[in-house]
N, C-alpha and C. Protein backbone atom coordinates (compact mmCIF):
# COMPACT_ATOMS: atom_id res chain seq x y z
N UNK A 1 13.06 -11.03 4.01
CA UNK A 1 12.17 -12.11 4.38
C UNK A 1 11.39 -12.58 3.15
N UNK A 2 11.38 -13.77 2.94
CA UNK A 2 11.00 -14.46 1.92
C UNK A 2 9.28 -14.98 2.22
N UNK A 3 8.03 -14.54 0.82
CA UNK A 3 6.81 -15.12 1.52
C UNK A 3 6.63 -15.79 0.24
N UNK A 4 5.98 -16.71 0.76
CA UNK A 4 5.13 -18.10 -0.87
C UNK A 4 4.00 -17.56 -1.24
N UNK A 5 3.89 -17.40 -2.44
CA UNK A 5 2.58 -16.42 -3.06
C UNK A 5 2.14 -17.29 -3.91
N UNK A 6 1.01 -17.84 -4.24
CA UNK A 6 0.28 -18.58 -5.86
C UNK A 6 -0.60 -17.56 -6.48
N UNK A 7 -0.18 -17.92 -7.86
CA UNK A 7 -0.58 -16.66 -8.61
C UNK A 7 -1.26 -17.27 -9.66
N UNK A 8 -2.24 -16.91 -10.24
CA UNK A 8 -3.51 -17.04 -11.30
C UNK A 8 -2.86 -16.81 -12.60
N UNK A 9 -2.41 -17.23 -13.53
CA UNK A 9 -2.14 -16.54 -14.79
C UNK A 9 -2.56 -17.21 -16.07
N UNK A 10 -4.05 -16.86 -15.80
CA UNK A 10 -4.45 -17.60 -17.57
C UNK A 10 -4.04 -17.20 -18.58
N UNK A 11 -3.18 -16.54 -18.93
CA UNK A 11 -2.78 -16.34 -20.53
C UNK A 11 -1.19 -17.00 -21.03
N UNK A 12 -1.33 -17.69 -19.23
CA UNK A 12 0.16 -18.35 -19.37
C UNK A 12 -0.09 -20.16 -20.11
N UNK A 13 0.17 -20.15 -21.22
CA UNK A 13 -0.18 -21.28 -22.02
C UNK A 13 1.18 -22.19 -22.71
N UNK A 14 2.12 -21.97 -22.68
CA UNK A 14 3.11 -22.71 -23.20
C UNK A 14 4.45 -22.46 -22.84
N UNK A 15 5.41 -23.37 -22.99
CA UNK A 15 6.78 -23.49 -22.34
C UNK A 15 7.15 -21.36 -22.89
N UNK A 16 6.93 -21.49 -24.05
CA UNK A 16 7.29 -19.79 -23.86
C UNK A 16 6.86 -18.89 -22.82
N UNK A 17 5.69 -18.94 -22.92
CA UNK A 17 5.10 -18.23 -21.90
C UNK A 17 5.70 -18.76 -20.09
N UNK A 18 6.04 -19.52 -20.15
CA UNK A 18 7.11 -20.21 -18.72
C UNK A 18 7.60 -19.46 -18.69
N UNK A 19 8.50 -19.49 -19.92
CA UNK A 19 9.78 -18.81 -20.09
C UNK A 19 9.61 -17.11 -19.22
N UNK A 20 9.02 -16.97 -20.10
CA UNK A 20 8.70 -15.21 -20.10
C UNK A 20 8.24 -14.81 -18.52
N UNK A 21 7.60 -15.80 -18.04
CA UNK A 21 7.17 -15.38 -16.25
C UNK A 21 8.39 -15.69 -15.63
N UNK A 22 8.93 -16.49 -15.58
CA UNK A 22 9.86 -17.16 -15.13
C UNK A 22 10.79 -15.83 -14.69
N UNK A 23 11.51 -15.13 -16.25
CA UNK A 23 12.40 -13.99 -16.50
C UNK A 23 11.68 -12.71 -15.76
N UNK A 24 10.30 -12.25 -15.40
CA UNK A 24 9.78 -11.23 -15.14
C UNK A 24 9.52 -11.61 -13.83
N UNK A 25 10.01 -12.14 -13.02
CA UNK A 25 9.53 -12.90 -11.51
C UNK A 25 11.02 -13.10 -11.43
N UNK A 26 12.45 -13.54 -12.27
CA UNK A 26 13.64 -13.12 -11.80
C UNK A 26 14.12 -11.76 -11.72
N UNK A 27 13.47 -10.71 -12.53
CA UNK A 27 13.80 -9.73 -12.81
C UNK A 27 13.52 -8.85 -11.59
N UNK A 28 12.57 -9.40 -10.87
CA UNK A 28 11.90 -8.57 -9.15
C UNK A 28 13.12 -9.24 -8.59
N UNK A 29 13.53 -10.26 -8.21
CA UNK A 29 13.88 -11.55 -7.33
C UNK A 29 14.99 -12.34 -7.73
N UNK A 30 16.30 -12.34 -8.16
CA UNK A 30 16.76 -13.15 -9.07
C UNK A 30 16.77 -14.88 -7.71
N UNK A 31 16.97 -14.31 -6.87
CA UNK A 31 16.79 -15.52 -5.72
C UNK A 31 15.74 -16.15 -5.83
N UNK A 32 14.11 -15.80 -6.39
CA UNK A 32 13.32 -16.31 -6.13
C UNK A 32 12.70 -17.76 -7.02
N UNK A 33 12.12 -18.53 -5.82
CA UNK A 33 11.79 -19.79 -6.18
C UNK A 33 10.79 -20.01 -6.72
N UNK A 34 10.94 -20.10 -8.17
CA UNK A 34 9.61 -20.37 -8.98
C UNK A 34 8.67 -21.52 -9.39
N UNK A 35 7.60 -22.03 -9.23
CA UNK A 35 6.97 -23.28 -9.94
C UNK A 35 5.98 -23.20 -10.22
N UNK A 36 6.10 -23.40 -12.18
CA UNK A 36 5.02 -22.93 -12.89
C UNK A 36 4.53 -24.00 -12.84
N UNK A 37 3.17 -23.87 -12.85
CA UNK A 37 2.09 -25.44 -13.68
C UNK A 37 1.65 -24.72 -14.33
N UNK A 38 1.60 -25.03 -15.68
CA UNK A 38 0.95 -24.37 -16.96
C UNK A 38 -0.30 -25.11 -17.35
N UNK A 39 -1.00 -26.23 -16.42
CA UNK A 39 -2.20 -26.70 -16.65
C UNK A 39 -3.15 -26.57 -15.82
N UNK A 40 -2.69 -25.55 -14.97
CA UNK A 40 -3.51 -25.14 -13.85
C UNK A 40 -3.59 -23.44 -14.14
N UNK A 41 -2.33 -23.25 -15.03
CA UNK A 41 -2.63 -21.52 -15.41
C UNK A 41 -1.99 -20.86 -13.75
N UNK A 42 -0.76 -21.94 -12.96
CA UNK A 42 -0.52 -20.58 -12.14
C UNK A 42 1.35 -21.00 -11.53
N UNK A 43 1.80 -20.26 -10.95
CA UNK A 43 3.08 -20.44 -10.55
C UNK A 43 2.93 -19.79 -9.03
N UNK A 44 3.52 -21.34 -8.03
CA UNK A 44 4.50 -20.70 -7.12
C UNK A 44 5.33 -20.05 -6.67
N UNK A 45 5.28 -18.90 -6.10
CA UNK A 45 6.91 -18.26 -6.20
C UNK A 45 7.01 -17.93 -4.39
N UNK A 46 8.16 -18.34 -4.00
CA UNK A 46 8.94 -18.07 -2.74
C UNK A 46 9.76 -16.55 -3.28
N UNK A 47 9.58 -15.79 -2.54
CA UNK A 47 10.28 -14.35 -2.52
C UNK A 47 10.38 -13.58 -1.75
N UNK A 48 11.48 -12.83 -1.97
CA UNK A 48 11.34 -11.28 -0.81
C UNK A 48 10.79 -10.07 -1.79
N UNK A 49 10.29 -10.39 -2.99
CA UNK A 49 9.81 -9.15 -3.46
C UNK A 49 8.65 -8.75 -3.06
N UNK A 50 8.53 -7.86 -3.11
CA UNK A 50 6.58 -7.55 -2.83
C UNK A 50 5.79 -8.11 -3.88
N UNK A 51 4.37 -8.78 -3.35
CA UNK A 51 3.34 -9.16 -4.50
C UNK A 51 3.20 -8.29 -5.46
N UNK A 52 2.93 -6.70 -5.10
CA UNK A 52 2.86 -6.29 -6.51
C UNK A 52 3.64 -5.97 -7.41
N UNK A 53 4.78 -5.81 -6.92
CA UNK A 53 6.01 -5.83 -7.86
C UNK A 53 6.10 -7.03 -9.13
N UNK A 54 5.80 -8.15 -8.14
CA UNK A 54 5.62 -9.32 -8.96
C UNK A 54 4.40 -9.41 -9.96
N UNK A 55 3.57 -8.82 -9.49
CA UNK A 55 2.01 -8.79 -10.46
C UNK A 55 2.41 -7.52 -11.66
N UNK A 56 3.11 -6.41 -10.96
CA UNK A 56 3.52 -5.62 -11.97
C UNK A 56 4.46 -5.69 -13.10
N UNK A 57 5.38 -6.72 -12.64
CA UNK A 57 6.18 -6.76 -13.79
C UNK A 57 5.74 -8.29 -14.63
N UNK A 58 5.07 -9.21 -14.42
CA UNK A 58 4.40 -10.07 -14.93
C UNK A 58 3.10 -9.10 -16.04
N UNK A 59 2.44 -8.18 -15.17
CA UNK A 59 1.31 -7.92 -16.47
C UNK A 59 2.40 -6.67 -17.51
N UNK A 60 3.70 -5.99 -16.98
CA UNK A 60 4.39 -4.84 -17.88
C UNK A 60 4.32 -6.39 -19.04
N UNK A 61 4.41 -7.53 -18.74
CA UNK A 61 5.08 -8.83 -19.65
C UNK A 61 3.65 -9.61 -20.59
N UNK A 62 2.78 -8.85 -20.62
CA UNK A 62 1.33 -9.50 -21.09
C UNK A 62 1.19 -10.32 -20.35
N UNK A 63 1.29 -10.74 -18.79
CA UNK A 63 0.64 -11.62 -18.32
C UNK A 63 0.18 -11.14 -16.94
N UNK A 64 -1.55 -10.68 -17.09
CA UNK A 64 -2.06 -9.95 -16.20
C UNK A 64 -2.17 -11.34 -15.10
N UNK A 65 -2.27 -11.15 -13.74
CA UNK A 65 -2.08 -12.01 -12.63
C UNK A 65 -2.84 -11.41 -11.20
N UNK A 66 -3.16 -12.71 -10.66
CA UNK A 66 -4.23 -12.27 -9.30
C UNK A 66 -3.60 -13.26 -8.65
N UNK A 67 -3.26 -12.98 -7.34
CA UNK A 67 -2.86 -14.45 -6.11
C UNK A 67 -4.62 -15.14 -5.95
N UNK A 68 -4.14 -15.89 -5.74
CA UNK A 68 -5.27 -17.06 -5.22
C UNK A 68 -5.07 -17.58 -4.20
């Protein structure tokens, strides 16, 4: 079962840093539906992973994260 989570990530600042959440949010999920806004500092993601899986392997990636 797939849930929509928005996630906080201020240290997420440039197409790299996309990059890098993007890969650590496929790496839980390769199914899962991602959408970063990098001017708001947060990404959508549709998934069946668990939130903290997703928060965990985003901060193992320097990018510590809180849902909002």
């Amino acid at each position: 079962m797939t849930q929509m989570t928005k996630l906080s990530i201020p240290e997420m600042t440039c197409g790299h840093c996309k990059a890098t959440v993007e890969r650590a949010i496929a790496g839980q999920d390769a199914a899962a539906k991602v959408a970063v806004d990098l001017d708001a500092h947060t990404v959508a993601v549709e998934s069946a992973a668990p939130v903290a899986a997703l928060i965990k392997a985003l901060a193992d990636e320097g990018y510590p994260a809180e849902v909002i």
